[in-house]
N, C-alpha and C. Protein backbone atom coordinates (compact mmCIF):
# COMPACT_ATOMS: atom_id res chain seq x y z
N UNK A 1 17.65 0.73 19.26
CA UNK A 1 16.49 0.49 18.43
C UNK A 1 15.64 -0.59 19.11
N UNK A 2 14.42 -0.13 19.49
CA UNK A 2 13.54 -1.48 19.43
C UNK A 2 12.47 -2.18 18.57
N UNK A 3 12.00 -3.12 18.86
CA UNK A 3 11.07 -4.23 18.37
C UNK A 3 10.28 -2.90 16.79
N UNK A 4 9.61 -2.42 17.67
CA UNK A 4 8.69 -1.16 16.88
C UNK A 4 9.59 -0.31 15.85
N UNK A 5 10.66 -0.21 15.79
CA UNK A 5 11.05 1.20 15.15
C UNK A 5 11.69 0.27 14.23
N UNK A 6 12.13 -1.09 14.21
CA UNK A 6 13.01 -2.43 13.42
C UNK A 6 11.85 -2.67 12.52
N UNK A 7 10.60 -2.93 12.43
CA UNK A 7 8.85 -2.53 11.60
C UNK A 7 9.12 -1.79 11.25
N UNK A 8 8.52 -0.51 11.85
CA UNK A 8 8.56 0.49 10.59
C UNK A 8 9.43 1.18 9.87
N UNK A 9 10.81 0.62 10.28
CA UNK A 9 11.71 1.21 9.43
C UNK A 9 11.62 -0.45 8.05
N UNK A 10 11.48 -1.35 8.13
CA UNK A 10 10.88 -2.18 7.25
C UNK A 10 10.05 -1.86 6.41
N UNK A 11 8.93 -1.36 7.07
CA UNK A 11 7.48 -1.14 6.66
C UNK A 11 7.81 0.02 5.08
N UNK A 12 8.38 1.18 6.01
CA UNK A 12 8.72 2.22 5.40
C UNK A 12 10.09 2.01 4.09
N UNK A 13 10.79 1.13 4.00
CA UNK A 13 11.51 0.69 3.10
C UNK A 13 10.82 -0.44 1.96
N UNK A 14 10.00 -1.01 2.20
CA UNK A 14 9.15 -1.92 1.72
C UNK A 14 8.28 -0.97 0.89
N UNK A 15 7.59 -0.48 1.24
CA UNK A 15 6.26 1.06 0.19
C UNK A 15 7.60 1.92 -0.47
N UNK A 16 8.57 2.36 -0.11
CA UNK A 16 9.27 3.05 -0.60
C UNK A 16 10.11 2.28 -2.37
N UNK A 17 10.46 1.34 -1.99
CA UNK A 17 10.59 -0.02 -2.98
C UNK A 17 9.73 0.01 -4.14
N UNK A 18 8.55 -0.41 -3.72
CA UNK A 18 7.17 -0.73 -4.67
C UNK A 18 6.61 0.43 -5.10
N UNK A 19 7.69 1.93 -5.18
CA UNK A 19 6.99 2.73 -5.77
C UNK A 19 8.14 3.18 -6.85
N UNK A 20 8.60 2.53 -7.70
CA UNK A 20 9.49 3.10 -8.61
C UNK A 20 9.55 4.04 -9.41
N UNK A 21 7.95 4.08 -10.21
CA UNK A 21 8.17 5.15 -10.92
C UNK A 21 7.76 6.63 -10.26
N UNK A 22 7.17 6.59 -9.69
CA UNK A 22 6.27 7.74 -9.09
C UNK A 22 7.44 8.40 -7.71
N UNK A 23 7.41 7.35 -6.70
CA UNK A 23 8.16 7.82 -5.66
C UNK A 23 7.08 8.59 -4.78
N UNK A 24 5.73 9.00 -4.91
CA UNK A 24 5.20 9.61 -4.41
C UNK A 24 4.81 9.50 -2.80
N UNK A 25 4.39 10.49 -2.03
CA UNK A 25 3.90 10.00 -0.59
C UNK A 25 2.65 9.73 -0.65
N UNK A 26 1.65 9.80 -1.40
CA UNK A 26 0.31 9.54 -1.77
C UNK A 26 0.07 7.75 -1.85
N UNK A 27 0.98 7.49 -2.65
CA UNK A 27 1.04 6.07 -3.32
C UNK A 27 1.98 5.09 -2.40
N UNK A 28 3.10 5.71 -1.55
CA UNK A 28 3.22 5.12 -0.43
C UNK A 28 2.54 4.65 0.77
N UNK A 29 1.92 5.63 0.86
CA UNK A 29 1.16 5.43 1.94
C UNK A 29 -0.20 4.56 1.69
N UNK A 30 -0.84 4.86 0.43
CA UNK A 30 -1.45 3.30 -0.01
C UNK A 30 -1.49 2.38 0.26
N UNK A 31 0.18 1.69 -0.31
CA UNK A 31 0.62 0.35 0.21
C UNK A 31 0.58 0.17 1.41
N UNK A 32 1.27 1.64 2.44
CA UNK A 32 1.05 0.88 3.82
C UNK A 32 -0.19 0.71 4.44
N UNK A 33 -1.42 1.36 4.00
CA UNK A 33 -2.56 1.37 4.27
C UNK A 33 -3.10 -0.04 3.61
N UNK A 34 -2.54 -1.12 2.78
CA UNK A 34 -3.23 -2.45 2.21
C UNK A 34 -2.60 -3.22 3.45
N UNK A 35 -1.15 -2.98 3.95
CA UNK A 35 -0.39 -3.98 4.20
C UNK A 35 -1.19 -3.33 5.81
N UNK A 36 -1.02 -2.40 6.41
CA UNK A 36 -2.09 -2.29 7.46
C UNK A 36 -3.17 -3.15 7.46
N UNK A 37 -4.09 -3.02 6.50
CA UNK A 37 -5.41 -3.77 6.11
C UNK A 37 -5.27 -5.28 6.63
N UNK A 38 -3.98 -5.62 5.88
CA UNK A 38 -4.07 -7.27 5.99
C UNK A 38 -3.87 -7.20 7.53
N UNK A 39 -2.66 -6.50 8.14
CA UNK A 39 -2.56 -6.99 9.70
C UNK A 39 -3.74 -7.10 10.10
N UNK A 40 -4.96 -6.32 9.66
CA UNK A 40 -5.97 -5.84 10.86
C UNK A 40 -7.14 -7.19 10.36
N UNK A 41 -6.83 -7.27 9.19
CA UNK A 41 -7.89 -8.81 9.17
C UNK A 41 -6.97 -10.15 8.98
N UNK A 42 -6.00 -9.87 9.93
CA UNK A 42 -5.57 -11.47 10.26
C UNK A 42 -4.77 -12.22 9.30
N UNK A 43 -3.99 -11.37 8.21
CA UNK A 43 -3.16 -11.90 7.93
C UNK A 43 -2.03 -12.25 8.31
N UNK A 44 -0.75 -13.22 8.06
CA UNK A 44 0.49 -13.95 8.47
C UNK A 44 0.51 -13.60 9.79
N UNK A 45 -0.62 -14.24 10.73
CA UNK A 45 -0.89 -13.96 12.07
C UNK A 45 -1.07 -12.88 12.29
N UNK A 46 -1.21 -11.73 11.71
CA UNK A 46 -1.48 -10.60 12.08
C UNK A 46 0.01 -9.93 12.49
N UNK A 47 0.84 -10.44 12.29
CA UNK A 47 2.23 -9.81 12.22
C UNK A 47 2.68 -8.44 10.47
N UNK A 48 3.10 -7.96 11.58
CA UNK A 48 3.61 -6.49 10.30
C UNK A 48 4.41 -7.16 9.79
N UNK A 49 5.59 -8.42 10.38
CA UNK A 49 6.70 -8.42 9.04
C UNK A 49 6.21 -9.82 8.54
N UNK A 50 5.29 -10.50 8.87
CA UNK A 50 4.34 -11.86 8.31
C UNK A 50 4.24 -10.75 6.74
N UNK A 51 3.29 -10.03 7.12
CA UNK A 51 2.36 -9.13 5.98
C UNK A 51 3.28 -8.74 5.12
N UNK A 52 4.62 -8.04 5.47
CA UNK A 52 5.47 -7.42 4.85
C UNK A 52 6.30 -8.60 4.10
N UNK A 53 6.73 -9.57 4.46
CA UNK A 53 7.09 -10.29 3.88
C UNK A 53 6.58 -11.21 3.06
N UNK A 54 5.05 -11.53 3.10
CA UNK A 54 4.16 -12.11 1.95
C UNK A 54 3.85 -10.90 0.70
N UNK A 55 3.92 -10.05 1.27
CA UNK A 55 3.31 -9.04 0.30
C UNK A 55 3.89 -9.10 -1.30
N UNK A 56 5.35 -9.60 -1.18
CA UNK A 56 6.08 -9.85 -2.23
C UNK A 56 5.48 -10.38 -3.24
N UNK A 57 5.06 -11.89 -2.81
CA UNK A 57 4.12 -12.77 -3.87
C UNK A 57 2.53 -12.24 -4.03
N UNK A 58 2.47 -11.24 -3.38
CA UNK A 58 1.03 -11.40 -3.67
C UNK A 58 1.27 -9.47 -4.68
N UNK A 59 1.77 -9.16 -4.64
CA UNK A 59 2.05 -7.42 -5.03
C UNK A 59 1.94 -8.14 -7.19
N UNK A 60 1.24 -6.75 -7.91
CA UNK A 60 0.42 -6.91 -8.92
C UNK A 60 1.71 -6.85 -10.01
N UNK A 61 2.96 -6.50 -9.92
CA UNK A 61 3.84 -6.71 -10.35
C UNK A 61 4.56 -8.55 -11.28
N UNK A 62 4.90 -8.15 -12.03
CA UNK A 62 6.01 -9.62 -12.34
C UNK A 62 6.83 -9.82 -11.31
N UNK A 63 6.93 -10.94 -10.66
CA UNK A 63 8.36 -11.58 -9.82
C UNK A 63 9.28 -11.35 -10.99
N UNK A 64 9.20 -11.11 -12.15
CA UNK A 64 10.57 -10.93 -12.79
C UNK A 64 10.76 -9.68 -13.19
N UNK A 65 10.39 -8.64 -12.27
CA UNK A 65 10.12 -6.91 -12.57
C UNK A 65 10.48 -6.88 -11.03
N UNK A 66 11.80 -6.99 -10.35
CA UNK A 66 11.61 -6.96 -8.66
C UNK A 66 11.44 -5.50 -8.21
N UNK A 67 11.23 -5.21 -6.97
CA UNK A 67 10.97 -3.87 -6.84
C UNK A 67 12.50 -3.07 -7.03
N UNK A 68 12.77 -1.66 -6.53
CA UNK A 68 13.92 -0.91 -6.70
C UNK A 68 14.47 -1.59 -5.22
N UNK A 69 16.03 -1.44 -5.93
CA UNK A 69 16.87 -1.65 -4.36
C UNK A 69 17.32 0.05 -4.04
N UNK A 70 18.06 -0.51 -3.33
CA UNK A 70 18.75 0.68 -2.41
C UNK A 70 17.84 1.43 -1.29
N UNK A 71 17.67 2.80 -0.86
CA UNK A 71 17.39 3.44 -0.10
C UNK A 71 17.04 4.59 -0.16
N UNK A 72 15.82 4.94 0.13
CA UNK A 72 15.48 6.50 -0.15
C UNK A 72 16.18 7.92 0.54
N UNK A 73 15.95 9.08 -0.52
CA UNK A 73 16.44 10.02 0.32
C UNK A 73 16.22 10.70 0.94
N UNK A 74 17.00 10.67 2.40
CA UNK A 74 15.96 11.17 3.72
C UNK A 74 15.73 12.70 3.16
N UNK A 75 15.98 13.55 2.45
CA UNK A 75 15.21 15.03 2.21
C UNK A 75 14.48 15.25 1.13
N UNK A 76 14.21 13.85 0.12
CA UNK A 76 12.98 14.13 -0.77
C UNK A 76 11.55 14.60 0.08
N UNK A 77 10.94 15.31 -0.18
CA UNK A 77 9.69 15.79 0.41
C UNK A 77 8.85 14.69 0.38
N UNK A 78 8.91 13.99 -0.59
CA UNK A 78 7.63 13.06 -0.72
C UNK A 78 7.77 11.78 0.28
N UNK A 79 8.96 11.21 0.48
CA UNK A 79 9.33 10.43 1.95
C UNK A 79 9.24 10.85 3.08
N UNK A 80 9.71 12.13 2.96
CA UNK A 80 9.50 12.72 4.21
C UNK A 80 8.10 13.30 5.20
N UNK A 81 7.06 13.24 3.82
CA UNK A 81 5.36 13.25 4.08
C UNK A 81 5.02 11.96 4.47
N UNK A 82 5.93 11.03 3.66
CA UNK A 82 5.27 9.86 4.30
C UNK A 82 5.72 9.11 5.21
N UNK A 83 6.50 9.25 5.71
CA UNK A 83 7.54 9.11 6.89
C UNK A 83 6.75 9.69 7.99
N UNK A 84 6.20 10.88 7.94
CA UNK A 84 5.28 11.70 8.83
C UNK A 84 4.49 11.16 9.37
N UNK A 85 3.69 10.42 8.16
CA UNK A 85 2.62 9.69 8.47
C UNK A 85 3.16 7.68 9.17
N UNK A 86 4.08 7.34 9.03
CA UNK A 86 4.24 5.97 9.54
C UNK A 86 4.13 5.87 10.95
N UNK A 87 3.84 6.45 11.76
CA UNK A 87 3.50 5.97 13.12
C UNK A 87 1.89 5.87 13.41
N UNK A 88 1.05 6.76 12.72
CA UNK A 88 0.07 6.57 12.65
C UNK A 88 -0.34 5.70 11.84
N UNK A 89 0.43 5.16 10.30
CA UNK A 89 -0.29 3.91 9.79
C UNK A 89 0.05 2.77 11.14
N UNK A 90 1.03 2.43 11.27
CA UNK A 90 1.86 1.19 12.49
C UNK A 90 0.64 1.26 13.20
N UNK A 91 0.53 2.51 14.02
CA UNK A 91 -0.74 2.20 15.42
C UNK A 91 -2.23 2.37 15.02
N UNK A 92 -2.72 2.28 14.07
CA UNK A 92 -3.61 2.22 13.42
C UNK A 92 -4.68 4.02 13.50
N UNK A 93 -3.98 4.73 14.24
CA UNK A 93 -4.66 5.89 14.85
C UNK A 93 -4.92 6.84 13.79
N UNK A 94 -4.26 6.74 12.40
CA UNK A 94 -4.46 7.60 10.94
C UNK A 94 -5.60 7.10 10.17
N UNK A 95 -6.57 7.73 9.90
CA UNK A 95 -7.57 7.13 9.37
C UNK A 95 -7.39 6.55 8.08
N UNK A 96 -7.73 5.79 7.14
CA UNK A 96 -7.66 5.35 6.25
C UNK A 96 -8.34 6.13 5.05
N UNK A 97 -8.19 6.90 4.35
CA UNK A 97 -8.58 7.66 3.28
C UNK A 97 -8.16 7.13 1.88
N UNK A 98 -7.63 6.76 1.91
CA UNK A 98 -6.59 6.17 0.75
C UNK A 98 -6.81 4.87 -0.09
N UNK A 99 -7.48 3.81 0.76
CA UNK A 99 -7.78 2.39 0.34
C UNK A 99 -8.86 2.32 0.33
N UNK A 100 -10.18 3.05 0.86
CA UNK A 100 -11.68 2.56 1.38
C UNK A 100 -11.91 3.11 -0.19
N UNK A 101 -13.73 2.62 -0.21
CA UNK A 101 -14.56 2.57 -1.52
C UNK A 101 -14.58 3.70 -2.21
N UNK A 102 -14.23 4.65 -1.13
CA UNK A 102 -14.58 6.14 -1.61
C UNK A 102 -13.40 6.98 -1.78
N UNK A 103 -12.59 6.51 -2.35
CA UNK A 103 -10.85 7.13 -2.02
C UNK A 103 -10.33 7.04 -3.42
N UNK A 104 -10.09 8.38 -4.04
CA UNK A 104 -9.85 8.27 -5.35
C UNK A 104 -8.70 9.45 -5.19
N UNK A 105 -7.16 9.85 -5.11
CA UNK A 105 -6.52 10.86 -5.34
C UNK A 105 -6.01 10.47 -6.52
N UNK A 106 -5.60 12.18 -7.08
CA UNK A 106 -5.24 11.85 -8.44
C UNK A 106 -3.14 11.88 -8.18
N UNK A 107 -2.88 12.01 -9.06
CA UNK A 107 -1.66 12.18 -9.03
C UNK A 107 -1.09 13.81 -7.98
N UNK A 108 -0.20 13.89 -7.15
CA UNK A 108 0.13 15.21 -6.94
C UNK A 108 -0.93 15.97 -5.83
N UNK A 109 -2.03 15.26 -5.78
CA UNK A 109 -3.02 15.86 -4.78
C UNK A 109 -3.49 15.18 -3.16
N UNK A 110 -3.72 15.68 -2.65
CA UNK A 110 -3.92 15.64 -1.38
C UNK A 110 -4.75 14.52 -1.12
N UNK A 111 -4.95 13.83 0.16
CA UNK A 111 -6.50 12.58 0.54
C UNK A 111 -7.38 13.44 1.02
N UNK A 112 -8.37 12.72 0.42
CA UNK A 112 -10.02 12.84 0.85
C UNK A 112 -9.59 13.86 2.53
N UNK A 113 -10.92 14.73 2.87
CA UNK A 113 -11.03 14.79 4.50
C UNK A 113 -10.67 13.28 5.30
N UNK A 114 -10.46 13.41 6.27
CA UNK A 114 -10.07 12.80 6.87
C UNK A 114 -11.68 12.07 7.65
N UNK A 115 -12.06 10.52 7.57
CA UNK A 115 -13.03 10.02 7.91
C UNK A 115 -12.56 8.73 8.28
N UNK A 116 -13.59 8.76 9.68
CA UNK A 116 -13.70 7.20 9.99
C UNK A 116 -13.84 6.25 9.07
N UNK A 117 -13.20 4.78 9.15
CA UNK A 117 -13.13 4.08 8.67
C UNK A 117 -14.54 2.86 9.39
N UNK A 118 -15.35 2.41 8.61
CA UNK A 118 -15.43 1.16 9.13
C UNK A 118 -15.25 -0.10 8.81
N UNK A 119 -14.93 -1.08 9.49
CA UNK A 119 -14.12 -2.57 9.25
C UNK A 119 -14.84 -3.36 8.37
N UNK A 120 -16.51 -2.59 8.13
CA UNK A 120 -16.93 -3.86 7.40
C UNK A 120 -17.25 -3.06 6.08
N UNK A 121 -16.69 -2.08 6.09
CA UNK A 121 -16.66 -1.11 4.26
C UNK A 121 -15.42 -1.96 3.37
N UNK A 122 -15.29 -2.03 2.11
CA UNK A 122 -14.40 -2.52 1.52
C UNK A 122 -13.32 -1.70 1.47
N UNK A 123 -11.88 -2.11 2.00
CA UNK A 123 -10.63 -1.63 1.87
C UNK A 123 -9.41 -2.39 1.52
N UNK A 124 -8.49 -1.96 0.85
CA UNK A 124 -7.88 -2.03 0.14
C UNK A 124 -7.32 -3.59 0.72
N UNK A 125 -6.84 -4.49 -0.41
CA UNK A 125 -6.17 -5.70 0.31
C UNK A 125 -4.66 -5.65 -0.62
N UNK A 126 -5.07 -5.39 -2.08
CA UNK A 126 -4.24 -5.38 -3.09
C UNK A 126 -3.92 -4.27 -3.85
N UNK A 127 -2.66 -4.00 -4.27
CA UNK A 127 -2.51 -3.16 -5.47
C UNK A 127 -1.32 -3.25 -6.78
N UNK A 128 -1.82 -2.46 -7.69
CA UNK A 128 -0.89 -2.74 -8.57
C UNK A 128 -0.83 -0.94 -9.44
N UNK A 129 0.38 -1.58 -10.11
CA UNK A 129 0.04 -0.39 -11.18
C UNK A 129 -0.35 -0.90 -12.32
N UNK A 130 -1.55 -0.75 -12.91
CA UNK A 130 -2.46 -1.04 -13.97
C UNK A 130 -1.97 -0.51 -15.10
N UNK A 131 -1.17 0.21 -15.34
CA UNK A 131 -0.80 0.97 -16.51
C UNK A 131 0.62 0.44 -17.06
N UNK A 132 1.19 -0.02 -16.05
CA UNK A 132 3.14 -0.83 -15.81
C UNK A 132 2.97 -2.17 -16.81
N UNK A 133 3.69 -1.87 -17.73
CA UNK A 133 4.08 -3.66 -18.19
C UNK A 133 4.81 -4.45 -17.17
N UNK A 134 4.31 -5.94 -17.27
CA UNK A 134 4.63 -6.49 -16.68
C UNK A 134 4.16 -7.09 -15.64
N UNK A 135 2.55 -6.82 -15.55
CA UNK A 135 1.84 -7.38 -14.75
C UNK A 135 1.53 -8.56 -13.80
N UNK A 136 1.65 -9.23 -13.34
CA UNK A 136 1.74 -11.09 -13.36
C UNK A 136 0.32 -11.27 -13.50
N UNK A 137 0.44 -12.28 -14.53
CA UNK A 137 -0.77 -13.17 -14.66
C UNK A 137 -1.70 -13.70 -13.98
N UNK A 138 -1.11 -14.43 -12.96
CA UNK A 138 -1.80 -14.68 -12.04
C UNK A 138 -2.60 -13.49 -11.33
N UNK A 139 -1.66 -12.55 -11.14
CA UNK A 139 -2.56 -10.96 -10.22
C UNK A 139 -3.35 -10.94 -11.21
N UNK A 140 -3.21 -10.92 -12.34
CA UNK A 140 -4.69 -10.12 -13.35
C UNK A 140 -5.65 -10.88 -13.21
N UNK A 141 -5.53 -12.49 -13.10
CA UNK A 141 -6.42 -13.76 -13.03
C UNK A 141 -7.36 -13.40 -11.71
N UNK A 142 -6.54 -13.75 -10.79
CA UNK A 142 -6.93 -14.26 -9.66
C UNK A 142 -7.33 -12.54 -8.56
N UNK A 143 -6.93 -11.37 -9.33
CA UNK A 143 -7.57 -9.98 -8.56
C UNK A 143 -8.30 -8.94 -9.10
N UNK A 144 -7.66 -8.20 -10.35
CA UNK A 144 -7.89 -7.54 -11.14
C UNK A 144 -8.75 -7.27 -12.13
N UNK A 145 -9.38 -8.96 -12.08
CA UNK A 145 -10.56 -9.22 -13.14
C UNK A 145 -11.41 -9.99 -12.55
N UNK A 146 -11.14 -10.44 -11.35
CA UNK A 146 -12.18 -10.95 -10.50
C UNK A 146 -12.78 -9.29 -9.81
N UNK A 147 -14.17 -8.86 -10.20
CA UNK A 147 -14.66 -8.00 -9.49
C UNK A 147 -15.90 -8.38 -8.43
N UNK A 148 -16.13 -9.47 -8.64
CA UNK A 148 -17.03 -9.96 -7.88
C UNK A 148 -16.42 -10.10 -6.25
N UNK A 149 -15.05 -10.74 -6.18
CA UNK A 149 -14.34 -10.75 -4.95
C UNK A 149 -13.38 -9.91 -4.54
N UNK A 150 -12.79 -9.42 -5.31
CA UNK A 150 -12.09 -8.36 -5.29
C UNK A 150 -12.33 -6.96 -6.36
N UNK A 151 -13.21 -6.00 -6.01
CA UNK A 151 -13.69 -5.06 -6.44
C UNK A 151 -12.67 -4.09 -6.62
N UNK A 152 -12.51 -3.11 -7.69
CA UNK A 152 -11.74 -1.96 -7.42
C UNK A 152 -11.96 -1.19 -6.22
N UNK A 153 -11.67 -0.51 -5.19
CA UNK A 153 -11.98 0.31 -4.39
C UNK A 153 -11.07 1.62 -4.41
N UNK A 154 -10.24 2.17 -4.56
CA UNK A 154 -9.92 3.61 -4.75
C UNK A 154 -8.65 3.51 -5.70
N UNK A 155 -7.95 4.51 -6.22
CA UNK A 155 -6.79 4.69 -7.30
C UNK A 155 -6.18 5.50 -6.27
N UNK A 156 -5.35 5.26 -6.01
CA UNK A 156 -4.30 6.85 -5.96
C UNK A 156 -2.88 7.07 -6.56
N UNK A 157 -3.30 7.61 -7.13
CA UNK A 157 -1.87 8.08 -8.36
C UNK A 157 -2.13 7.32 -9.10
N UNK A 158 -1.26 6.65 -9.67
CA UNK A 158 -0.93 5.45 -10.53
C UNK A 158 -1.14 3.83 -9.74
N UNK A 159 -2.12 3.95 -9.24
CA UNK A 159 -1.74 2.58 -8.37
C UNK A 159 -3.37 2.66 -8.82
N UNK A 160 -3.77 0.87 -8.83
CA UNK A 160 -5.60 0.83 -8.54
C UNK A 160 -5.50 -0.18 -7.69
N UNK A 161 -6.63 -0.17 -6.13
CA UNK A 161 -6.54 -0.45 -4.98
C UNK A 161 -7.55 -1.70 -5.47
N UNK A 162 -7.31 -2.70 -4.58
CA UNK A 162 -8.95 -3.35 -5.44
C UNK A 162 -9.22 -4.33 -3.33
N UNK A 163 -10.43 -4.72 -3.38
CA UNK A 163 -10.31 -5.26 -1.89
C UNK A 163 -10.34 -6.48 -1.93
């Protein structure tokens, strides 16, 4: 195993976690598309496991609601779509459909065509599930109801993306 495959097998256990109720590959790939986001504007040095490992405190959840443990199963379809897709979130070469202004999937359905992204459109930094008890306070304070700095920018599934 090297440096790269020790990430995204992280990366990919981390989105898999923070999706408890759903499990979906839609809503996985979300998260890795925020936690992408932050690498690419310079968060925890721009390190994947900086990002991956802050993401904890900053994710729209209660710290006293932790994510699911254990391990997904390698022949659910919906990991395995999104598994598909983790080398292209890692190298940035998958376009971003999922987090930008214009990115709305519903539950069960497919992303937008596939479009360039640009760096200075609003994309995703944060997410939560808006509908989940258990929110943290602080996330509702300081993201969720601030729209002036952090705007909604796309839903997918059960998740609302905000930048």
């Amino acid at each position: 195993m090297n440096d790269e495959q020790y990430v995204k097998g992280q990366l990919a256990t981390f989105c898999w976690r923070e999706c408890p109720l759903t499990g979906g590959s839609e809503e996985m790939t979300a998260i890795a598309m925020v936690l992408r986001n932050r690498v690419r504007r310079g968060w925890e040095n721009s390190t994947w496991l900086g990002v991956i490992e802050g993401a904890v405190a900053r994710r729209g959840a209660s710290h006293a609601d932790p994510p699911r443990c254990g391990y997904p199963d390698m022949r659910d379809p919906h990991w395995c779509k999104f598994f598909a897709r983790l080398d292209g979130i890692y190298d940035f070469s998958l376009n971003d459909t999922w987090t930008t202004a214009s990115a709305s999937i519903a539950p069960g359905r497919r992303p937008l065509g596939e479009q360039h992204v640009n760096l200075t459109e609003r994309s995703g930094l944060f997410w939560a599930e808006m509908s989940r008890p258990g929110l943290s306070a602080e996330f509702l304070t300081r993201v969720a109801r601030d729209h002036v700095n952090h705007p909604p920018c796309a839903t997918v599934g059960t998740l609302r993306i905000f930048s």
